[in-house]
C-alpha atoms as a PDB file:
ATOM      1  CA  UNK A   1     -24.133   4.484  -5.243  1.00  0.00           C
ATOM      2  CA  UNK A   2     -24.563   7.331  -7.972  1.00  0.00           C
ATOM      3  CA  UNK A   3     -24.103   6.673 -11.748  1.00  0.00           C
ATOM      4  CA  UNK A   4     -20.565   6.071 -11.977  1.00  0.00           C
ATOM      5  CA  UNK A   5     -18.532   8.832 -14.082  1.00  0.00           C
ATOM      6  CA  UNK A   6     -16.218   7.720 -16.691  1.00  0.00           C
ATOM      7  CA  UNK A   7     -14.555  10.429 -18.958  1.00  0.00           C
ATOM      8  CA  UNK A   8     -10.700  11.378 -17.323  1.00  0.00           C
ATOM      9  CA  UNK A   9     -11.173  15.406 -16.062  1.00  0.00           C
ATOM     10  CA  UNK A  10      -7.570  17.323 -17.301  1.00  0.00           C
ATOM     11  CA  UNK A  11      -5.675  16.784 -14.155  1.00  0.00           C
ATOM     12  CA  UNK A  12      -5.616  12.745 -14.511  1.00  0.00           C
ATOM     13  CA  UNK A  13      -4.260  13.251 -17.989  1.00  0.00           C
ATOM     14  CA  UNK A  14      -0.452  12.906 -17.965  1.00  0.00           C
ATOM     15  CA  UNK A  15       2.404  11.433 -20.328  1.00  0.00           C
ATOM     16  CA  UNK A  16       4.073   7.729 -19.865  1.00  0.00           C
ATOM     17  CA  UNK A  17       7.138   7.607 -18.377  1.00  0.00           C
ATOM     18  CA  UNK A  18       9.609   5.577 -20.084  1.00  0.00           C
ATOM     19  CA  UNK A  19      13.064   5.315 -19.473  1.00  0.00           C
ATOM     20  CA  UNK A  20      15.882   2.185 -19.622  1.00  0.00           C
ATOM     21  CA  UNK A  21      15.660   1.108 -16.377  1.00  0.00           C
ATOM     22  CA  UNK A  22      12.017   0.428 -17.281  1.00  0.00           C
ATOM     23  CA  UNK A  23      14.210  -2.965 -18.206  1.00  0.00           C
ATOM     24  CA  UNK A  24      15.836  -3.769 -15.961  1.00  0.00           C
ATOM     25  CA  UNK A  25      13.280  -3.570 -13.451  1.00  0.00           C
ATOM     26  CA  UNK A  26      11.447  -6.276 -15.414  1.00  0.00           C
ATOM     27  CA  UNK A  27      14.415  -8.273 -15.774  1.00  0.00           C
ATOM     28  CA  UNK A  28      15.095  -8.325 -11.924  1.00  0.00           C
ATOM     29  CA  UNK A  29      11.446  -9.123 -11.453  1.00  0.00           C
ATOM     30  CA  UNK A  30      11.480 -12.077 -13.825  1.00  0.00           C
ATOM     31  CA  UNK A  31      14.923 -13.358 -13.081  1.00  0.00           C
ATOM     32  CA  UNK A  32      13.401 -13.912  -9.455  1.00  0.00           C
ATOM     33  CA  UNK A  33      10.468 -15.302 -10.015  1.00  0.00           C
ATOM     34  CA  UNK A  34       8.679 -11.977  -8.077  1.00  0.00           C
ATOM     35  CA  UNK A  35       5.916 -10.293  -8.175  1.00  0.00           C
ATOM     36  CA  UNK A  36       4.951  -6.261  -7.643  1.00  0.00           C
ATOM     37  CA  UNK A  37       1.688  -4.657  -6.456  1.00  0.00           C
ATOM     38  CA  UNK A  38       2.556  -2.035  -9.426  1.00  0.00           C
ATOM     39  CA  UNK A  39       1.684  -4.784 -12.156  1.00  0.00           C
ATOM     40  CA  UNK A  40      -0.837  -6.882 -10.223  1.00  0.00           C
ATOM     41  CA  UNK A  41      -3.056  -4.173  -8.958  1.00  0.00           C
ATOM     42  CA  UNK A  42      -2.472  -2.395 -12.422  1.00  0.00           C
ATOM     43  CA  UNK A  43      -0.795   0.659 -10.217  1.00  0.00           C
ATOM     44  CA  UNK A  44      -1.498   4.132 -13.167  1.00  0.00           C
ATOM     45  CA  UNK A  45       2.024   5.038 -11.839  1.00  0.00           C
ATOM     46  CA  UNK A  46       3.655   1.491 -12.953  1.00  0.00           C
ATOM     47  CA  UNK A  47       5.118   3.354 -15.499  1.00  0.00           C
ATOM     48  CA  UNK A  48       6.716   6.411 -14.114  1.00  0.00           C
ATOM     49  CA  UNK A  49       8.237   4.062 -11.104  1.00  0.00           C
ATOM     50  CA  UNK A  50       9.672   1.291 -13.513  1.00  0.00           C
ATOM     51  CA  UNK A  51      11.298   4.347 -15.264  1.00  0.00           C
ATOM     52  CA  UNK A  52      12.582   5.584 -11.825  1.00  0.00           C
ATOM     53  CA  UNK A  53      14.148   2.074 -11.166  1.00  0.00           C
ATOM     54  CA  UNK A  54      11.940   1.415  -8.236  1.00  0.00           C
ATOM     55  CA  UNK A  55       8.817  -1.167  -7.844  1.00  0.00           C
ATOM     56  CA  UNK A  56       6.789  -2.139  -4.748  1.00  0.00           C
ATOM     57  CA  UNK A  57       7.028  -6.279  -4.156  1.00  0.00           C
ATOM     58  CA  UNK A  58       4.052  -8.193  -3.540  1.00  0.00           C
ATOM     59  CA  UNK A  59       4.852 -11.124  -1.200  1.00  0.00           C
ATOM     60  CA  UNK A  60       3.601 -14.422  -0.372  1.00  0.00           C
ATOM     61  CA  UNK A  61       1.987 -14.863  -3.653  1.00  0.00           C
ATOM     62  CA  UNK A  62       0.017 -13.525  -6.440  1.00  0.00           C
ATOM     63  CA  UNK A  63      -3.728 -14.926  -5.044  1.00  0.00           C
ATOM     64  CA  UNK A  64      -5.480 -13.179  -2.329  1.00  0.00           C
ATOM     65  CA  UNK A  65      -7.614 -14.450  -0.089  1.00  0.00           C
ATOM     66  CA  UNK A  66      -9.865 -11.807  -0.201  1.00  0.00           C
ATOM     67  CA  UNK A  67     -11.631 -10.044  -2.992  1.00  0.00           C
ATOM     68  CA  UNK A  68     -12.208  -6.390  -2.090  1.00  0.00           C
ATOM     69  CA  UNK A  69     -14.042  -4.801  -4.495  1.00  0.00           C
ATOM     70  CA  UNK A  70     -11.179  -2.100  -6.054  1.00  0.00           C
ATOM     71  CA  UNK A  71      -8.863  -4.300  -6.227  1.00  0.00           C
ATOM     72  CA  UNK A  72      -7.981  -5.890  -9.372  1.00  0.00           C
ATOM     73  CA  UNK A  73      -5.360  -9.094  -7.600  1.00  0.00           C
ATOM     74  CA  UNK A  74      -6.436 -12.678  -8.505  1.00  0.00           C
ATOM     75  CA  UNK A  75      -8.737 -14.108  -6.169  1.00  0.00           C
ATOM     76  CA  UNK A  76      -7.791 -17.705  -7.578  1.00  0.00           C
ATOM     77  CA  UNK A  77      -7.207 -20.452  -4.407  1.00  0.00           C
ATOM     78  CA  UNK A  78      -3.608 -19.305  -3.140  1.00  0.00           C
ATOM     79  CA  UNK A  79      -0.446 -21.608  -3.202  1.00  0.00           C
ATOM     80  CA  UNK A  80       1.933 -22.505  -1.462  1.00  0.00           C
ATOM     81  CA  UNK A  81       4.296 -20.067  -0.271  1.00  0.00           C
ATOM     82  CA  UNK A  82       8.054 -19.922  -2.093  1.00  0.00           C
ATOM     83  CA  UNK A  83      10.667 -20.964   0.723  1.00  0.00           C
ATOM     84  CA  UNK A  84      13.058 -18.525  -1.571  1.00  0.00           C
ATOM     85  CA  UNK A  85      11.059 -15.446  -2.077  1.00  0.00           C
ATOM     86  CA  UNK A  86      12.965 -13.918   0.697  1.00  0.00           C
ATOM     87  CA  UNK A  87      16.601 -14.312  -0.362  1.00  0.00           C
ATOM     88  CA  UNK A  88      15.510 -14.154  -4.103  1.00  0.00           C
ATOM     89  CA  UNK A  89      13.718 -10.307  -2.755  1.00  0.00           C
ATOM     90  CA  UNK A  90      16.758  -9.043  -0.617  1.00  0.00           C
ATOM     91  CA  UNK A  91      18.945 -10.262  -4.278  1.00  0.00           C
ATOM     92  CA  UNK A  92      16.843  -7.797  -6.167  1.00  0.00           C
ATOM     93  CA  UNK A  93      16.968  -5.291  -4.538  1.00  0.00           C
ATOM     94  CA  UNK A  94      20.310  -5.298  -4.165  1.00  0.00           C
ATOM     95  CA  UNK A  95      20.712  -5.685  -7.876  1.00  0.00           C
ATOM     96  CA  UNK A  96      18.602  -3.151  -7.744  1.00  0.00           C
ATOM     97  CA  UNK A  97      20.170  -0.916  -5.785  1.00  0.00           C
ATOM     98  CA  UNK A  98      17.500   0.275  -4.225  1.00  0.00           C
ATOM     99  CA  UNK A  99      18.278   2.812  -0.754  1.00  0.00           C
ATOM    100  CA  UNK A 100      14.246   2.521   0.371  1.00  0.00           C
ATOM    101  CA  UNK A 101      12.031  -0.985  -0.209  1.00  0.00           C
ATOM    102  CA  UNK A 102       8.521  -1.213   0.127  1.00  0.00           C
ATOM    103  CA  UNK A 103       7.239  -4.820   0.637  1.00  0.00           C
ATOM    104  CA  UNK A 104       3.722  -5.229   0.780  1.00  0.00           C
ATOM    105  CA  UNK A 105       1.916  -8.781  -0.023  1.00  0.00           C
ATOM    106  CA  UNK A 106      -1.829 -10.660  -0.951  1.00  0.00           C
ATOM    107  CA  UNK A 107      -3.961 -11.296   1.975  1.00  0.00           C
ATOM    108  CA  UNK A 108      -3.244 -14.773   3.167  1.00  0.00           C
ATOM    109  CA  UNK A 109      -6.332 -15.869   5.778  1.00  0.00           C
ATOM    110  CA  UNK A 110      -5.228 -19.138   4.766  1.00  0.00           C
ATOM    111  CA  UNK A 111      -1.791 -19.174   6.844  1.00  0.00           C
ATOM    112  CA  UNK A 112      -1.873 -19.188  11.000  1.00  0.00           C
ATOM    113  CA  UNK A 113       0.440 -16.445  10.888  1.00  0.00           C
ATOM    114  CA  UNK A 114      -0.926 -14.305   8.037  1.00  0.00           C
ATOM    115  CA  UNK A 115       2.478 -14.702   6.701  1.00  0.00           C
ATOM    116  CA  UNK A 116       4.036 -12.710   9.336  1.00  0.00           C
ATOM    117  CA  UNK A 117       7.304 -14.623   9.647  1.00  0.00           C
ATOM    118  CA  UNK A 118       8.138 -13.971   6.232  1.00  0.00           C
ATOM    119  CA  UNK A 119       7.669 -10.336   6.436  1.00  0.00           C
ATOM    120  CA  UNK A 120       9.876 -10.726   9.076  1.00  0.00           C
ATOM    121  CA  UNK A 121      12.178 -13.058   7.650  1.00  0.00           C
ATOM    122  CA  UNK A 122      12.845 -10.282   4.273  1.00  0.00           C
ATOM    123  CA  UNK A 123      13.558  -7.835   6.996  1.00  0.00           C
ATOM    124  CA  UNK A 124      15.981  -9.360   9.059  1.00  0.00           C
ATOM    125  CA  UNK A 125      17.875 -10.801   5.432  1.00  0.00           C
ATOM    126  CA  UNK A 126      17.916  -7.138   4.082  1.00  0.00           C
ATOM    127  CA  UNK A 127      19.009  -5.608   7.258  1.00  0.00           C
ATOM    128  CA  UNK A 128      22.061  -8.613   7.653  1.00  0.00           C
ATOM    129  CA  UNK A 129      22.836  -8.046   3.634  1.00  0.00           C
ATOM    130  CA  UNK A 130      22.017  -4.708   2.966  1.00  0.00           C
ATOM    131  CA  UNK A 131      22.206  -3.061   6.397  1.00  0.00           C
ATOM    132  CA  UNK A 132      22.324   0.622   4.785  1.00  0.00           C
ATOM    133  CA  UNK A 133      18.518   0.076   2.947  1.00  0.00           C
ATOM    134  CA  UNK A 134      15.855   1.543   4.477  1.00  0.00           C
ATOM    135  CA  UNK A 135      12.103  -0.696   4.717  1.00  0.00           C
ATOM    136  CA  UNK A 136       8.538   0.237   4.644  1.00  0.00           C
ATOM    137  CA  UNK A 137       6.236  -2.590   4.943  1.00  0.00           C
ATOM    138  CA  UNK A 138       2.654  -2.638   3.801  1.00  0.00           C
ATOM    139  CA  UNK A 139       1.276  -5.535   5.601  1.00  0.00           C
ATOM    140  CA  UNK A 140      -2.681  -6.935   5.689  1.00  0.00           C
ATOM    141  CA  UNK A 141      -4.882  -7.052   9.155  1.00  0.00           C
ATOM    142  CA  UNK A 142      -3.162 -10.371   9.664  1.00  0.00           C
ATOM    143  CA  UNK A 143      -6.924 -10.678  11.051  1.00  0.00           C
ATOM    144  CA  UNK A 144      -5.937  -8.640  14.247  1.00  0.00           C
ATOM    145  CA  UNK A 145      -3.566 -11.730  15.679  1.00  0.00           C
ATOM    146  CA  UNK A 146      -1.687 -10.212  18.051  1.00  0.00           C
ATOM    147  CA  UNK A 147       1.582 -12.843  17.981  1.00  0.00           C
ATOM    148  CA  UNK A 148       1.473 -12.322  14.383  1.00  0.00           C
ATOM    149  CA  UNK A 149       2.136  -8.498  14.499  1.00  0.00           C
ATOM    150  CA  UNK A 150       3.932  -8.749  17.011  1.00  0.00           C
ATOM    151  CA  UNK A 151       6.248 -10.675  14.880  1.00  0.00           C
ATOM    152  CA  UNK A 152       6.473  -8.197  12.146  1.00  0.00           C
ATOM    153  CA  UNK A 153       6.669  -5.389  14.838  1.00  0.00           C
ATOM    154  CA  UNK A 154       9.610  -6.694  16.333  1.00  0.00           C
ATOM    155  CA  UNK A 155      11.403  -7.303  13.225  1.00  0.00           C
ATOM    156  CA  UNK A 156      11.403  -3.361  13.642  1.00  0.00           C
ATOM    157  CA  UNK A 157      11.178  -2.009  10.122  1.00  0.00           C
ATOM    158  CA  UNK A 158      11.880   1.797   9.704  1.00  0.00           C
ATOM    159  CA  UNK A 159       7.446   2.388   8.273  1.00  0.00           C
ATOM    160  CA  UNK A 160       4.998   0.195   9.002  1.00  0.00           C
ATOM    161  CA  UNK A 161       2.206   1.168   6.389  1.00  0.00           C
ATOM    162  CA  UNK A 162      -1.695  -0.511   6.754  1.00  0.00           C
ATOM    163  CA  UNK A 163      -4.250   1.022   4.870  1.00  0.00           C
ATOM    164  CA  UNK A 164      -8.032   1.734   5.756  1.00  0.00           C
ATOM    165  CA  UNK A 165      -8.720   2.449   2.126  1.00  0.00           C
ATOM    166  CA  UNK A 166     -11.597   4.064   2.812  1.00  0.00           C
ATOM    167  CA  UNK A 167     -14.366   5.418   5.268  1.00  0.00           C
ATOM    168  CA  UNK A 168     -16.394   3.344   7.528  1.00  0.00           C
ATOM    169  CA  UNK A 169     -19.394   3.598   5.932  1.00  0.00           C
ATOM    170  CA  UNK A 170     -18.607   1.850   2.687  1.00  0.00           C
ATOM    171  CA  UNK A 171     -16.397  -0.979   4.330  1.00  0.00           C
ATOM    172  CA  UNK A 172     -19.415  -3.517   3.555  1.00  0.00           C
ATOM    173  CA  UNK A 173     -19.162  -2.202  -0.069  1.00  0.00           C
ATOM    174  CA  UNK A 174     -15.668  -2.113  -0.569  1.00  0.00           C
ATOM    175  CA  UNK A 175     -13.562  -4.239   1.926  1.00  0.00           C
ATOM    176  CA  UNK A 176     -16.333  -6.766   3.043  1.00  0.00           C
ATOM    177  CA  UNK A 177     -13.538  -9.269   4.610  1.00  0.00           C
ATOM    178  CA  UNK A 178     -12.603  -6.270   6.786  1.00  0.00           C
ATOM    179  CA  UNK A 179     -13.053  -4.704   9.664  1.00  0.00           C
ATOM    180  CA  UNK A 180     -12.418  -0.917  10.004  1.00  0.00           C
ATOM    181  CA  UNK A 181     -11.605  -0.536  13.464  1.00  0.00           C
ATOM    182  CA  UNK A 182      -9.664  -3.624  13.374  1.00  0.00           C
ATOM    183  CA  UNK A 183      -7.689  -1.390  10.605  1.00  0.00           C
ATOM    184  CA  UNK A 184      -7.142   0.957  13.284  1.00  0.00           C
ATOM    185  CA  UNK A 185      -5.984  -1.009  15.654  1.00  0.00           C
ATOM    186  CA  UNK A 186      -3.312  -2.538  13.706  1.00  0.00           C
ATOM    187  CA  UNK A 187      -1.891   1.189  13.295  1.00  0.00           C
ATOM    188  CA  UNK A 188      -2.238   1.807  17.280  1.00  0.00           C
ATOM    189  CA  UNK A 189      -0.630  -1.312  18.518  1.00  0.00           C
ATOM    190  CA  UNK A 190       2.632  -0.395  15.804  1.00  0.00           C
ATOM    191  CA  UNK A 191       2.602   3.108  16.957  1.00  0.00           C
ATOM    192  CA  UNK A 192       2.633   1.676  20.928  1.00  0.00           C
ATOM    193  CA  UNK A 193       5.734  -0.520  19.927  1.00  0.00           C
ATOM    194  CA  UNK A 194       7.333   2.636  18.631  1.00  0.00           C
ATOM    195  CA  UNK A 195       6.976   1.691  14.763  1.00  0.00           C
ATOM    196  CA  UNK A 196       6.228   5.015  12.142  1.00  0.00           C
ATOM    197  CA  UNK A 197       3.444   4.412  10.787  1.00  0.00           C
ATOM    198  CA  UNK A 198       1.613   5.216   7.953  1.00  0.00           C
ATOM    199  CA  UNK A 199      -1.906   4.921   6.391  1.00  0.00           C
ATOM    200  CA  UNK A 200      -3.987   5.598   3.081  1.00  0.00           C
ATOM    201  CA  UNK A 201      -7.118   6.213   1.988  1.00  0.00           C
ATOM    202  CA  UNK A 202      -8.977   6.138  -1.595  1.00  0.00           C
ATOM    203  CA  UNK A 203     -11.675   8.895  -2.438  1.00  0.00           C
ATOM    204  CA  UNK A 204     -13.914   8.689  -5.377  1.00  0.00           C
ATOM    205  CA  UNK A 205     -15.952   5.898  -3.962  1.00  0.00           C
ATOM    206  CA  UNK A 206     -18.661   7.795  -3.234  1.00  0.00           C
ATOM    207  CA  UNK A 207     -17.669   8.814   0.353  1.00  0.00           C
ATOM    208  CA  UNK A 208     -18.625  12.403   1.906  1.00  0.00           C
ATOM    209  CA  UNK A 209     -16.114  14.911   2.573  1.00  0.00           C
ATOM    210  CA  UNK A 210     -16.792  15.185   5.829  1.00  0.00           C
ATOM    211  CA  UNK A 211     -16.292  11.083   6.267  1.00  0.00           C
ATOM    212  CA  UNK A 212     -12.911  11.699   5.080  1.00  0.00           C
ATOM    213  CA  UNK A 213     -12.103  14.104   7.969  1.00  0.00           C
ATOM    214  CA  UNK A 214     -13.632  11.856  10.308  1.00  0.00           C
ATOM    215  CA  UNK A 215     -11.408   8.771   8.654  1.00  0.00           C
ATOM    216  CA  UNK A 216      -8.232  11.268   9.267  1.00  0.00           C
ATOM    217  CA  UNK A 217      -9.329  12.422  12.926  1.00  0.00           C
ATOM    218  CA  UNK A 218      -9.709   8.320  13.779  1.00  0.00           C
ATOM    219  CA  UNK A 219      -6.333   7.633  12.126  1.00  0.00           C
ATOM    220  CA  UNK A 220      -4.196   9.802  14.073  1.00  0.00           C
ATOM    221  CA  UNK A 221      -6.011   9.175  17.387  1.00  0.00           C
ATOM    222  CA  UNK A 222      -4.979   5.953  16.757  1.00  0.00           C
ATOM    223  CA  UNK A 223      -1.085   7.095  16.154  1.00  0.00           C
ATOM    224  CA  UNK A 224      -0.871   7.246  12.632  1.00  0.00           C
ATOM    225  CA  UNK A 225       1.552   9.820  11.417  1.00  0.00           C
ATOM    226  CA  UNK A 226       1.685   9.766   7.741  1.00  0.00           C
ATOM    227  CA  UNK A 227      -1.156  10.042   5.609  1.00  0.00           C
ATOM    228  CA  UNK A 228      -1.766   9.579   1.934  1.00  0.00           C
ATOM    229  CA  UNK A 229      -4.851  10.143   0.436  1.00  0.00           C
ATOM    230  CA  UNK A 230      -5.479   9.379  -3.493  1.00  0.00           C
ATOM    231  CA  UNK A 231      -7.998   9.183  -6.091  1.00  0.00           C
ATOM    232  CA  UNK A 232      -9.471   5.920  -6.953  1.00  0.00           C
ATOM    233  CA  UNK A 233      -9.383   5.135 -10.525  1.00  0.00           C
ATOM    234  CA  UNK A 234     -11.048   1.432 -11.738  1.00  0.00           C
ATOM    235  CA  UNK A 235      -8.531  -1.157 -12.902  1.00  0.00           C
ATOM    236  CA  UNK A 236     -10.231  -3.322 -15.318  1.00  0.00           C
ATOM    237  CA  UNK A 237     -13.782  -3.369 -15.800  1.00  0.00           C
ATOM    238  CA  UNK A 238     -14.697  -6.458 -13.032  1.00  0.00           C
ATOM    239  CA  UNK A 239     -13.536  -3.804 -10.074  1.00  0.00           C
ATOM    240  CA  UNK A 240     -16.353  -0.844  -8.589  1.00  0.00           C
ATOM    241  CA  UNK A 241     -16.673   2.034 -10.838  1.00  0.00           C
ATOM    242  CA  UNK A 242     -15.521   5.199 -10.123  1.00  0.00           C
ATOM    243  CA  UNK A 243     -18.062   8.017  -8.640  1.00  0.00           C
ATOM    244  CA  UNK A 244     -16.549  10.896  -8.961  1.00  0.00           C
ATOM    245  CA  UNK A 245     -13.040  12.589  -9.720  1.00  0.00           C
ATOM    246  CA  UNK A 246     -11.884  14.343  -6.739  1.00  0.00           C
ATOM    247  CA  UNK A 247     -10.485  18.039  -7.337  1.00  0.00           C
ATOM    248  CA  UNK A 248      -7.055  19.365  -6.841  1.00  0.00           C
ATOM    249  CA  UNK A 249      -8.113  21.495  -4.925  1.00  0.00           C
ATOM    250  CA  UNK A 250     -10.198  19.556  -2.615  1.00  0.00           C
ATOM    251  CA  UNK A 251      -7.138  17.145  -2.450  1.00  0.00           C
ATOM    252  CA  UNK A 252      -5.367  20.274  -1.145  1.00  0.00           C
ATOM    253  CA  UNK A 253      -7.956  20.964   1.445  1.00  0.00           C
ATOM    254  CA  UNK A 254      -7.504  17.155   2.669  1.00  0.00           C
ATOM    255  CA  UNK A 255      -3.761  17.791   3.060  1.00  0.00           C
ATOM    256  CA  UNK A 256      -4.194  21.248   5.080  1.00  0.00           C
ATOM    257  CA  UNK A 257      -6.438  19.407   7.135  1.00  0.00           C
ATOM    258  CA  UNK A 258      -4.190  16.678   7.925  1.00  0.00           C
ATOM    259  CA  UNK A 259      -1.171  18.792   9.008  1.00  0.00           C
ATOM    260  CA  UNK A 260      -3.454  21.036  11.586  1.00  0.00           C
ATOM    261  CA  UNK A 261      -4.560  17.750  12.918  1.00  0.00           C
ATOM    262  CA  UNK A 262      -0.464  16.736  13.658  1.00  0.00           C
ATOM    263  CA  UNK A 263       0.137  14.278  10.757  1.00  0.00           C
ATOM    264  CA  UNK A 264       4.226  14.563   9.951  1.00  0.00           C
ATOM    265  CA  UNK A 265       3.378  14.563   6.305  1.00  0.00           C
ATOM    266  CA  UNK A 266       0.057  13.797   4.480  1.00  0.00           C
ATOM    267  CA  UNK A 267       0.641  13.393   1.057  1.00  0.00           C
ATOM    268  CA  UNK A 268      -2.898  14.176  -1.370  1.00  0.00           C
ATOM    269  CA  UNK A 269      -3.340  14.485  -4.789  1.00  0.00           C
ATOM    270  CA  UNK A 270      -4.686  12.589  -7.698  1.00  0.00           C
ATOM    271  CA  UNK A 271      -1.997  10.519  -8.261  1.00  0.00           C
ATOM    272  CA  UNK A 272      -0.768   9.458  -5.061  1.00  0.00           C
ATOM    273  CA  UNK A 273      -0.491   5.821  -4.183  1.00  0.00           C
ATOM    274  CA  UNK A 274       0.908   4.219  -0.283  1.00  0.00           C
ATOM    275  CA  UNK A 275       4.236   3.495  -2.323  1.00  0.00           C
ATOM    276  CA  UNK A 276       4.275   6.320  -4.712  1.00  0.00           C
ATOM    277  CA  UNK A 277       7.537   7.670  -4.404  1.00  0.00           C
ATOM    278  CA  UNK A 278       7.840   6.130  -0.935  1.00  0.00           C
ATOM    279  CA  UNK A 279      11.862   7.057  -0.695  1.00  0.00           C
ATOM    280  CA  UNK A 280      11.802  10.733  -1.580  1.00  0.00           C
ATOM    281  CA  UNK A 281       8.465  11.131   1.203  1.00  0.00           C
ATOM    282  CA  UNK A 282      10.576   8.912   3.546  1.00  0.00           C
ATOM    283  CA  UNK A 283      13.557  11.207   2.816  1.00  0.00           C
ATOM    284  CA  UNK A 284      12.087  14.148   3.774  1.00  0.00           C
END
């Protein structure tokens, strides 16, 4: 790769968001014993969601199995899954009052199922207790095991988000535990159960332009029909430096792109995360 770049460009300069429910988003999150993707994978938008009230929960643990290299989530041997993660998640977010939840979890190669059942479990508990919410789930490859999505398939939630995180070509770099077109498939079989689904992919990695049109064209072949496309920005100093700082404009070009191609909505800027204001984009 080229010599990483490290000073912020103007558009990735911004103000923290702070507001009271900053507070009680915490407090939820500790009086449950959970844990979010916003504080583990050291989200820049942590802030501004807290503030909002909202927070994406990371299931199944805080250790991942795998150790992709922009992701800042312990890679410390996992343990053993919480039997009350589920009820203790569905009383959050009702405490919460959350109207749109976005679960996602670690990578757990350790489990037969991937920990499909308890995706499942978290839907059919919110759906029985909160039946108004709406649910986006983020889920892993689950290693392409076919009875394991098609237990979180059938649980039927209303997005069913799997990233590629980026182009093919850098997969060995970046996601060495994973397969690319095993990423795809996982969107095509949701989208031939009749799930919405939704994908996202991370520029500034050093990928081409052109890679990330051909990344887009392979998504919605495969029935993906919302997109979001963000700029990668290091966590901590052990993840893969940033290579460049994609413009607003190219950003813009990505998302005009996406819509001639049939996406329902593509969502590309700087800022833009899977989750980033997930129930406003579900909304519309």
């Amino acid at each position: 790769m080229n010599k990483a770049v490290k000073r912020f460009p103007v558009w990735l300069k911004r103000p923290l968001a702070y507001s009271g429910k900053q507070n009680v988003v915490h407090d939820e999150i500790r009086k449950y014993g959970l844990h979010t993707v916003c504080q583990e994978a050291k989200c820049p938008n942590r802030g501004e969601c807290f503030s909002r009230g909202t927070a994406t929960f990371l299931i199944l643990g805080e250790n991942c199995t795998r150790n992709c290299a922009f992701c800042s989530i312990s890679h410390d041997p996992p343990g053993e899954l919480n039997k009350q993660e589920p009820e203790n998640l569905v009383n959050a977010v009702k405490k919460m009052e959350l109207k749109h939840v976005v679960i996602t979890s670690v990578t757990r190669d350790d489990l037969e199922d991937g920990g499909a059942s308890v995706f499942s479990e978290i839907v059919y508990q919110l759906r029985e207790r909160i039946p108004s919410v709406t649910i986006e789930l983020l889920i892993p490859d689950l290693q392409g095991n076919d009875e394991a999505l098609k237990v979180v398939f059938q649980s039927k939630p209303d997005i069913l988000n799997h990233n590629i995180e980026t182009v093919p070509s850098l997969y060995a770099q970046i996601r060495p535990q994973a397969q690319y077109h095993r990423s795809l498939d996982v969107l095509c079989k949701a989208a031939s159960n009749g799930l919405t689904t939704k994908s996202g992919i991370m520029v500034g990695l050093g990928e081409k332009t052109t890679e990330v049109i051909d990344a887009m064209n392979d998504l919605r072949e495969h029935g993906c029909t919302i997109l979001t496309i963000g700029q990668y920005l290091q966590p901590t100093s052990r993840q893969i430096p940033v290579q460049e700082f994609i413009t607003p404009s190219t950003f813009e070009m990505y998302k005009s792109e996406g819509l001639k191609m049939g996406f329902d909505a593509v969502y590309s800027g700087p800022f833009i995360r899977s989750s980033y204001r997930a129930e406003e984009y579900f909304n519309k």
